[in-house]
Protein backbone atom coordinates (compact mmCIF):
# COMPACT_ATOMS: atom_id res chain seq x y z
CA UNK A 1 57.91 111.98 103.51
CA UNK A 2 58.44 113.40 100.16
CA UNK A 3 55.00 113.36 98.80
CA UNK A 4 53.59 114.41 102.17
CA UNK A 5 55.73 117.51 101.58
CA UNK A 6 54.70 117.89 97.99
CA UNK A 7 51.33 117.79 98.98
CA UNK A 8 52.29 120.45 102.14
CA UNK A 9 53.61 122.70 99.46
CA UNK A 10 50.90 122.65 97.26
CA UNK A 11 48.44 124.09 99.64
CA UNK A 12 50.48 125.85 100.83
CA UNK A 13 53.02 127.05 98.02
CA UNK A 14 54.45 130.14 100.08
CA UNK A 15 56.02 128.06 102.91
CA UNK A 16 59.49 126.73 102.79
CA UNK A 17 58.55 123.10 103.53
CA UNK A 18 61.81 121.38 102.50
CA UNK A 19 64.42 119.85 105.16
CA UNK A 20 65.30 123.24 107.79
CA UNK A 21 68.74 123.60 108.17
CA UNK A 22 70.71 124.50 111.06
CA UNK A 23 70.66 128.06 111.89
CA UNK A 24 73.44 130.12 113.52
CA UNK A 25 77.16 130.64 114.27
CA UNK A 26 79.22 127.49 112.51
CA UNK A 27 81.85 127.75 115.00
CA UNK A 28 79.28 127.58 118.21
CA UNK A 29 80.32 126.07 121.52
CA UNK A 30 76.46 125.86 121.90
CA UNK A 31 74.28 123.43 119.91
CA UNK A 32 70.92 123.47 120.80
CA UNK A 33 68.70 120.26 119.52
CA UNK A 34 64.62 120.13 119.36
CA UNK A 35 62.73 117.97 117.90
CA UNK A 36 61.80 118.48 113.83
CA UNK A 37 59.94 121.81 112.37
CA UNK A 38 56.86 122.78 113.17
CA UNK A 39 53.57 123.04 110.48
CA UNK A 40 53.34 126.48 110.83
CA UNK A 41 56.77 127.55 112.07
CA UNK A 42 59.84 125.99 110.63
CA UNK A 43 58.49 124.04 107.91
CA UNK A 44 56.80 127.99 106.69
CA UNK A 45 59.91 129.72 107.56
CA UNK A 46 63.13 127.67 107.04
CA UNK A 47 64.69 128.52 110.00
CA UNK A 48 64.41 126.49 113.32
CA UNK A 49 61.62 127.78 116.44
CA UNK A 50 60.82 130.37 114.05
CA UNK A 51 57.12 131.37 113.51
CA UNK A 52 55.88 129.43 116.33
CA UNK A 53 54.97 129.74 119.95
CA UNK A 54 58.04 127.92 120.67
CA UNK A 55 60.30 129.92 119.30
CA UNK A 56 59.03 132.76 121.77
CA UNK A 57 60.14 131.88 125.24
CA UNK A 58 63.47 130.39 123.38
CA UNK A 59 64.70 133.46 121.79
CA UNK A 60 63.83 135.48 124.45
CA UNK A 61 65.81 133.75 127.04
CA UNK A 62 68.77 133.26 124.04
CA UNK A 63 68.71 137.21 123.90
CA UNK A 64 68.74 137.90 127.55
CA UNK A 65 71.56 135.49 128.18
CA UNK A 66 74.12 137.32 124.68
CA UNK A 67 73.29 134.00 122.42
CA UNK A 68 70.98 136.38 119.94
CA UNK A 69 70.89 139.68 118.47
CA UNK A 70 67.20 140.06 119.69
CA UNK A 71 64.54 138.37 121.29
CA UNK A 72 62.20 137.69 118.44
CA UNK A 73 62.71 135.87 115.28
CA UNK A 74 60.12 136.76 112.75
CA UNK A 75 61.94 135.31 109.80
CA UNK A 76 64.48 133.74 107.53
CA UNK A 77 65.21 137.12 106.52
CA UNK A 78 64.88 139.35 109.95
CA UNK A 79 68.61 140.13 110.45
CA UNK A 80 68.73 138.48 113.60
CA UNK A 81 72.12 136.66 114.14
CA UNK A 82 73.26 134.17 116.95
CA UNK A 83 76.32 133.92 118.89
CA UNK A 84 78.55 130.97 119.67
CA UNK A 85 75.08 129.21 119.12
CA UNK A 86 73.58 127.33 116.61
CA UNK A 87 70.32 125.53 116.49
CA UNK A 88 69.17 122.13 114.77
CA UNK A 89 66.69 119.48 115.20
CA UNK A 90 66.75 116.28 115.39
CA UNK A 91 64.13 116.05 112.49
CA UNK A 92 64.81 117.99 109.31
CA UNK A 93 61.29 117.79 107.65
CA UNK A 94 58.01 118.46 109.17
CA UNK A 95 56.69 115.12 110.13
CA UNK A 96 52.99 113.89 108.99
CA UNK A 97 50.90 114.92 112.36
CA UNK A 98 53.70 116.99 113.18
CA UNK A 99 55.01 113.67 115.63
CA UNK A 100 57.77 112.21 114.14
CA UNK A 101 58.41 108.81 113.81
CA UNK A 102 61.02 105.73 114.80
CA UNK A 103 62.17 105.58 110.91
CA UNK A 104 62.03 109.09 110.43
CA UNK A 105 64.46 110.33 113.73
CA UNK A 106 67.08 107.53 112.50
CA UNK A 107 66.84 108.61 109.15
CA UNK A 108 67.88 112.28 110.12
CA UNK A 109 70.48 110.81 112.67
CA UNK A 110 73.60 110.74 110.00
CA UNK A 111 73.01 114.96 109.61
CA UNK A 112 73.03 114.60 113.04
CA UNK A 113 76.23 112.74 114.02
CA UNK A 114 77.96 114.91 111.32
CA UNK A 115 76.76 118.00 113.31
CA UNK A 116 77.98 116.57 116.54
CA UNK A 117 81.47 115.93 114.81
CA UNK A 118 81.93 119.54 113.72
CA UNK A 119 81.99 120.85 116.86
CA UNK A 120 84.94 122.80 119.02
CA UNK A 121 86.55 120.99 121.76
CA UNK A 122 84.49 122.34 125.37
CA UNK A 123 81.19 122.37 123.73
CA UNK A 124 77.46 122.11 125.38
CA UNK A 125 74.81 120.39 123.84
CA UNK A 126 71.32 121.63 124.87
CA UNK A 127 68.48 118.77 123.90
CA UNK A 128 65.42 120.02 124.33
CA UNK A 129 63.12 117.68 125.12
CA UNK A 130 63.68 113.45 125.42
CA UNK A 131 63.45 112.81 121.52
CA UNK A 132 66.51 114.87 120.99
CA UNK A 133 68.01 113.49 123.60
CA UNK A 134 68.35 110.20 122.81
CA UNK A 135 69.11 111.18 118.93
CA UNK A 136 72.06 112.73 120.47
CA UNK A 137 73.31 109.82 122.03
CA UNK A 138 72.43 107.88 119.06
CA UNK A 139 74.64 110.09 116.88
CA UNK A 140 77.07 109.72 119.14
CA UNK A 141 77.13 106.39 119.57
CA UNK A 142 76.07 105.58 123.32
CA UNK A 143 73.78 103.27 124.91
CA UNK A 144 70.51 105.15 125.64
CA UNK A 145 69.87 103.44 129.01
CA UNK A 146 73.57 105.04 130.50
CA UNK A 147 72.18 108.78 130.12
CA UNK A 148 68.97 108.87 131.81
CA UNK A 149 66.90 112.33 130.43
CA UNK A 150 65.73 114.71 133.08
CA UNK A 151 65.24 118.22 133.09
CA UNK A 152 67.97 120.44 133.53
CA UNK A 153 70.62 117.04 134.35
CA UNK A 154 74.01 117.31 132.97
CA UNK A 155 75.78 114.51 130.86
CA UNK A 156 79.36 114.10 130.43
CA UNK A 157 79.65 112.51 126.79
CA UNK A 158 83.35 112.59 126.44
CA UNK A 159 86.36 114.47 127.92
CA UNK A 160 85.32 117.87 126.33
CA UNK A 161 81.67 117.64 125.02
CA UNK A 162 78.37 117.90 127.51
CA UNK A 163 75.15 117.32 127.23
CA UNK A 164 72.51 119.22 128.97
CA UNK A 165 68.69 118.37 128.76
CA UNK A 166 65.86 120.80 129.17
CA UNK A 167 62.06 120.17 128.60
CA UNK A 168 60.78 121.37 125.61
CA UNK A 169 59.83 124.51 125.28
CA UNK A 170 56.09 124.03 123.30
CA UNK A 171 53.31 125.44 123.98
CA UNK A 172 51.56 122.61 126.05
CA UNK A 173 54.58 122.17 128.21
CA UNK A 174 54.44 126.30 129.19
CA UNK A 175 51.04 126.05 129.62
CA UNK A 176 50.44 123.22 131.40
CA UNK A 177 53.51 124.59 133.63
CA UNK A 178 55.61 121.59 133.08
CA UNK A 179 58.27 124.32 132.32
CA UNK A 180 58.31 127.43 133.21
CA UNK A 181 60.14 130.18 132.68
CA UNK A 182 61.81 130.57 135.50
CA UNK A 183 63.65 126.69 135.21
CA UNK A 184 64.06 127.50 131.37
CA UNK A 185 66.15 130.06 132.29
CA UNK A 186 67.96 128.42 135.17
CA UNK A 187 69.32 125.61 132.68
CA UNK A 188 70.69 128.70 130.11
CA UNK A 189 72.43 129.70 133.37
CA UNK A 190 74.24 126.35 133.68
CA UNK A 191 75.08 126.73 130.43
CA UNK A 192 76.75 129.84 130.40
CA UNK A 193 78.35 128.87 133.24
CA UNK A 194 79.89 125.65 131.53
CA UNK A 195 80.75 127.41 128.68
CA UNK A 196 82.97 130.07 130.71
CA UNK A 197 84.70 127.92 132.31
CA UNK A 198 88.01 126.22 131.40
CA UNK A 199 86.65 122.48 131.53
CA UNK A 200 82.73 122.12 130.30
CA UNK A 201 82.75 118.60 131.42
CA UNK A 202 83.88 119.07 135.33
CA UNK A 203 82.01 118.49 138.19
């Protein structure tokens, strides 16, 4: 991994291509997971869904539900600031292919877990997409086969903390309408619902 992202730099010696940290509000109640930076995105940026087509639909719907300061993130350095939400990935590093790996996801999992650790009592955990799914439940230490992904299904992973799963929000899953924006937006509903109420993890 780190000679594929020498080699990444060298061609191309403007991009950030080095592990993406998490971007946003420390003290979230709202951690959003995808799956590792993208070639010409996060890897060029060095922030998460930035500079890619992903990035579009979520930062719109993040604005038009109070979670950002506007609905396009341009850059690192764009002023744009999130509230009570912070965004990760289950990857760090742009993966060779841009498909990460068994080795690589478990390598990552430790920054992971120590995310999941850090957060408030009555948080929401929003995995986008099956891959950070189950590196959430790895990090957290649950069987896999107990928390079945499925769009938009809910997840109670202990007395205060929830996990919510959405499809992810790339460009082949918009365009081949496997999500659109209308049930994108219906899950940010649920979770501004959850996180308004007193008890994130009720019924």
């Amino acid at each position: 991994m780190a000679d594929f992202l020498a080699d990444v730099r060298e061609q191309n010696p403007d991009y950030f291509a080095r592990p993406v940290p998490p971007f946003g509000d420390p003290e979230a109640r709202l951690l959003i997971v995808g799956l590792a930076p993208g070639m010409h995105g996060a890897n060029r940026t060095g922030r998460p869904f930035t500079g890619d087509y992903a990035g579009v639909l979520l930062y719109q719907t993040l604005y038009d539900y109070g979670f950002s300061s506007s609905p396009v993130s341009e850059s690192a350095d764009d002023g744009l600031q999130l509230y009570n939400c912070r965004i990760t990935n289950a990857v760090k590093c742009l993966p060779p292919q841009n498909k990460p790996i068994g080795v690589e996801i478990n390598t990552c999992n430790p920054y992971l877990k120590t995310e999941l650790a850090e957060l408030a009592s009555g948080s929401v955990i929003l995995a986008l997409g099956s891959i950070a799914h189950n590196a959430v439940l790895r990090a957290s230490g649950l069987r896999l086969s107990d928390y079945k992904f499925a769009h938009a299904a809910k997840h109670k992973l202990s007395d205060d903390l929830v996990l919510v799963d959405s499809y992810h929000c790339s460009r082949y899953n918009t365009q081949t309408k496997r999500l659109t924006e209308k049930m994108f937006r219906s899950v940010f509903q649920k979770v501004r619902k959850m996180l308004e109420t007193e008890s994130v993890a009720s019924p």
